[in-house]
N, C-alpha and C. Protein backbone atom coordinates (compact mmCIF):
# COMPACT_ATOMS: atom_id res chain seq x y z
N UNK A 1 181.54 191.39 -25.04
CA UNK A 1 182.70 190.55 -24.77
C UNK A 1 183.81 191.41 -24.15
N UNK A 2 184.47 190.78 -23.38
CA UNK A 2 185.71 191.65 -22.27
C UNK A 2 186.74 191.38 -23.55
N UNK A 3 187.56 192.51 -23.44
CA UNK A 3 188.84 192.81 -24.02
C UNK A 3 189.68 192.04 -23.08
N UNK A 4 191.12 191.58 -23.77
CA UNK A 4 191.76 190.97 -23.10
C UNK A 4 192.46 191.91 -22.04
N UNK A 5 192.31 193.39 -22.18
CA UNK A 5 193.01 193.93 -21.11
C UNK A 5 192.50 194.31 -20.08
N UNK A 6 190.78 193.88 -19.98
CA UNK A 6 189.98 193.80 -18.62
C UNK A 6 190.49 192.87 -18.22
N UNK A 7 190.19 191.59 -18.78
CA UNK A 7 189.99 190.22 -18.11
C UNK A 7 192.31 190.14 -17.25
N UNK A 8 192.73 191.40 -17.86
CA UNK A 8 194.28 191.01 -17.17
C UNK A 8 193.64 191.79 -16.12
N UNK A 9 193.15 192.78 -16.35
CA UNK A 9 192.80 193.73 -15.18
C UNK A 9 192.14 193.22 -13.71
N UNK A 10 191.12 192.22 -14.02
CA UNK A 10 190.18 191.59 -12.93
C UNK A 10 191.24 189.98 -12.45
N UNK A 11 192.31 189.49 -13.20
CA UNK A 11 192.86 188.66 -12.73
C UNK A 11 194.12 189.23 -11.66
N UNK A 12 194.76 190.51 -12.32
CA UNK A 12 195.34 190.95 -11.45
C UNK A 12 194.42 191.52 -10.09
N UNK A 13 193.61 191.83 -10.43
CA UNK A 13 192.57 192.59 -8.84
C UNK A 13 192.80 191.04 -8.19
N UNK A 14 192.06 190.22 -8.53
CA UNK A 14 192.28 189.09 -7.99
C UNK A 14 193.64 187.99 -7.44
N UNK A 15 194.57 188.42 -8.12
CA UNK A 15 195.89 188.14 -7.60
C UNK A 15 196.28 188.96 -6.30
N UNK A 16 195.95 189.87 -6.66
CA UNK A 16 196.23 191.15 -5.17
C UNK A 16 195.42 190.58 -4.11
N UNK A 17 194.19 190.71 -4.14
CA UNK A 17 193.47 190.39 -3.37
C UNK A 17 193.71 188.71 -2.51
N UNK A 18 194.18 187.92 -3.13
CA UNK A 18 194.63 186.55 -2.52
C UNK A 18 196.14 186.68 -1.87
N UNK A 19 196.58 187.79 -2.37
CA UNK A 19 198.14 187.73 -2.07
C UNK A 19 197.96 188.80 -0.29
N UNK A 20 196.95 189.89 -0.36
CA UNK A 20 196.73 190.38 0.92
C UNK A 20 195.75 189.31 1.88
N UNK A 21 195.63 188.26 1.44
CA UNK A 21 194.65 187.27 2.05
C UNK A 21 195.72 186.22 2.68
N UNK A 22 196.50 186.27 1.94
CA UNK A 22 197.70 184.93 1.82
C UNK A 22 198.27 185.34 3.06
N UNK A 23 198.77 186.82 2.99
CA UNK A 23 199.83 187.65 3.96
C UNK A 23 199.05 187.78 5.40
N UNK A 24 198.14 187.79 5.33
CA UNK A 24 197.23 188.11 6.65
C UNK A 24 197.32 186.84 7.39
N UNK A 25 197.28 186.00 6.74
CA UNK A 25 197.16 184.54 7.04
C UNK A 25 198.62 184.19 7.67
N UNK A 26 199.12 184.42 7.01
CA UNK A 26 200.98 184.41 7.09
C UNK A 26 201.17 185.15 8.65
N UNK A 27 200.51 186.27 8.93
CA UNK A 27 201.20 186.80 10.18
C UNK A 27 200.14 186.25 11.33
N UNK A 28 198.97 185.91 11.21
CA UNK A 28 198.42 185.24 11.92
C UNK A 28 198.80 183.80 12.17
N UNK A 29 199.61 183.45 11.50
CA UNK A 29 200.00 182.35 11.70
C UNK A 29 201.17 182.28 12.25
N UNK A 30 202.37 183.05 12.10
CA UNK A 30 203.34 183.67 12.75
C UNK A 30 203.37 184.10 14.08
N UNK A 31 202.12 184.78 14.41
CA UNK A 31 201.72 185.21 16.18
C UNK A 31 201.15 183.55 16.67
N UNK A 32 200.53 183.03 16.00
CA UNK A 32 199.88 181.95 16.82
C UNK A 32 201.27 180.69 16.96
N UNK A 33 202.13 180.77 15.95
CA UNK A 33 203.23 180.26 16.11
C UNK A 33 204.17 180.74 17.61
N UNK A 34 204.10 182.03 17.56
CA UNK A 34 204.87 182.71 18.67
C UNK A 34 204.59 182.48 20.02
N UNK A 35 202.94 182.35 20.08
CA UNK A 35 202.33 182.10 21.46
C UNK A 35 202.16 181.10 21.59
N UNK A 36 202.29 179.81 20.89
CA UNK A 36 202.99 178.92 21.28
C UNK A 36 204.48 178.52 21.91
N UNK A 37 204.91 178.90 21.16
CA UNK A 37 206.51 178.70 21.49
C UNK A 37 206.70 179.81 23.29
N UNK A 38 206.08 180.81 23.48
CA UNK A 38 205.56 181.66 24.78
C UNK A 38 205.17 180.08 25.84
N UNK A 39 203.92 180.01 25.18
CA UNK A 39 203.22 179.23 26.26
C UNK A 39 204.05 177.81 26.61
N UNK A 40 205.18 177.08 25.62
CA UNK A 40 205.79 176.31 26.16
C UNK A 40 207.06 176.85 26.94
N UNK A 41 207.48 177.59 26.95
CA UNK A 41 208.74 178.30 27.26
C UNK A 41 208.44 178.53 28.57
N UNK A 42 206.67 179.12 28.58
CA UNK A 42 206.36 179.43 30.29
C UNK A 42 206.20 177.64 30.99
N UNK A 43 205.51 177.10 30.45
CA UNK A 43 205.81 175.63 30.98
C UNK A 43 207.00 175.48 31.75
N UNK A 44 207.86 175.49 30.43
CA UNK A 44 209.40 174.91 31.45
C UNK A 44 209.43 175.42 32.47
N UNK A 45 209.22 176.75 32.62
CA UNK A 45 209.73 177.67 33.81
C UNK A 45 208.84 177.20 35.03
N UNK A 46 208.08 176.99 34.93
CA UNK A 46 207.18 176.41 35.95
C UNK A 46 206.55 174.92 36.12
N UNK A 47 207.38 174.39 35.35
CA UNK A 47 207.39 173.08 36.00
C UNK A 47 208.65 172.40 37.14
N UNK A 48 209.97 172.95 37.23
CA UNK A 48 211.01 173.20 38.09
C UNK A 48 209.95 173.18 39.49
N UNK A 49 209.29 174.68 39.46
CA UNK A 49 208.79 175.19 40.76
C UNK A 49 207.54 174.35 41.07
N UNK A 50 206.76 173.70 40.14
CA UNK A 50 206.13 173.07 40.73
C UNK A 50 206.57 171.26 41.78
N UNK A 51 207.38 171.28 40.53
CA UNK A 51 208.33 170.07 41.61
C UNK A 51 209.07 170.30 43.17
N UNK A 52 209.19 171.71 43.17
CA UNK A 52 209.74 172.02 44.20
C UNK A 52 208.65 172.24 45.40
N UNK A 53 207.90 172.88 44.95
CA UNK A 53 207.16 172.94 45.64
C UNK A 53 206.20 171.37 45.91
N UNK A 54 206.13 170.46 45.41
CA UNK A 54 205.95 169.15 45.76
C UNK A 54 206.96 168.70 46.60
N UNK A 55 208.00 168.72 46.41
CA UNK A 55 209.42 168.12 47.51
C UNK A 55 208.83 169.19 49.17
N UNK A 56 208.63 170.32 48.87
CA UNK A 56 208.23 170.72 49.91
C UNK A 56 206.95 170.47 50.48
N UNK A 57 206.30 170.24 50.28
CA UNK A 57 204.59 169.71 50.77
C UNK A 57 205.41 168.31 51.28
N UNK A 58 205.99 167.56 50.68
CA UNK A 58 206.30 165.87 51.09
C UNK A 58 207.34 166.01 52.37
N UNK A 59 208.21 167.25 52.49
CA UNK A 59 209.25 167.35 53.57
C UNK A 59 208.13 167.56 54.91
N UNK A 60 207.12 168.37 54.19
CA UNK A 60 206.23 169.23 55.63
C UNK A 60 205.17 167.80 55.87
N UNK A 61 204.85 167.15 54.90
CA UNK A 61 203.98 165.70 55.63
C UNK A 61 205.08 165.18 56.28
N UNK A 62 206.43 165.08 56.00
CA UNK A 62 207.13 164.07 56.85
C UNK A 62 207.29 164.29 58.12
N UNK A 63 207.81 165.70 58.17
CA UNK A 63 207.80 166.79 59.56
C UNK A 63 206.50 166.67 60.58
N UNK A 64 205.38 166.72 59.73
CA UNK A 64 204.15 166.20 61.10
C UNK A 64 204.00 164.95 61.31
């Protein structure tokens, strides 16, 4: 039979172990948060230029 000061021993291993599981999770989730917020940020920036560059294709059909 386990003494009660294993069974603290293997619950704490196991607290650690979920808490470096938890944290890993946490910053992976944090970067995938980030490269989102990246990948819309690049959106905006290039949706301006793509409009512009549509006004220009429609000036150059009008021109021929």
């Amino acid at each position: 039979m386990k003494s009660k000061y294993d069974e603290l021993q293997t619950i704490t291993k196991d607290v650690k172990h979920m808490q470096k599981k938890i944290s890993r999770f946490a910053c992976c989730n944090k970067y995938l948060s980030k490269s989102q917020e990246r990948r819309e940020s690049t959106d905006r920036k290039q949706q301006p230029k793509t409009e512009k560059l549509y006004w220009a294709r429609m000036r150059r059909d009008v021109k021929d």
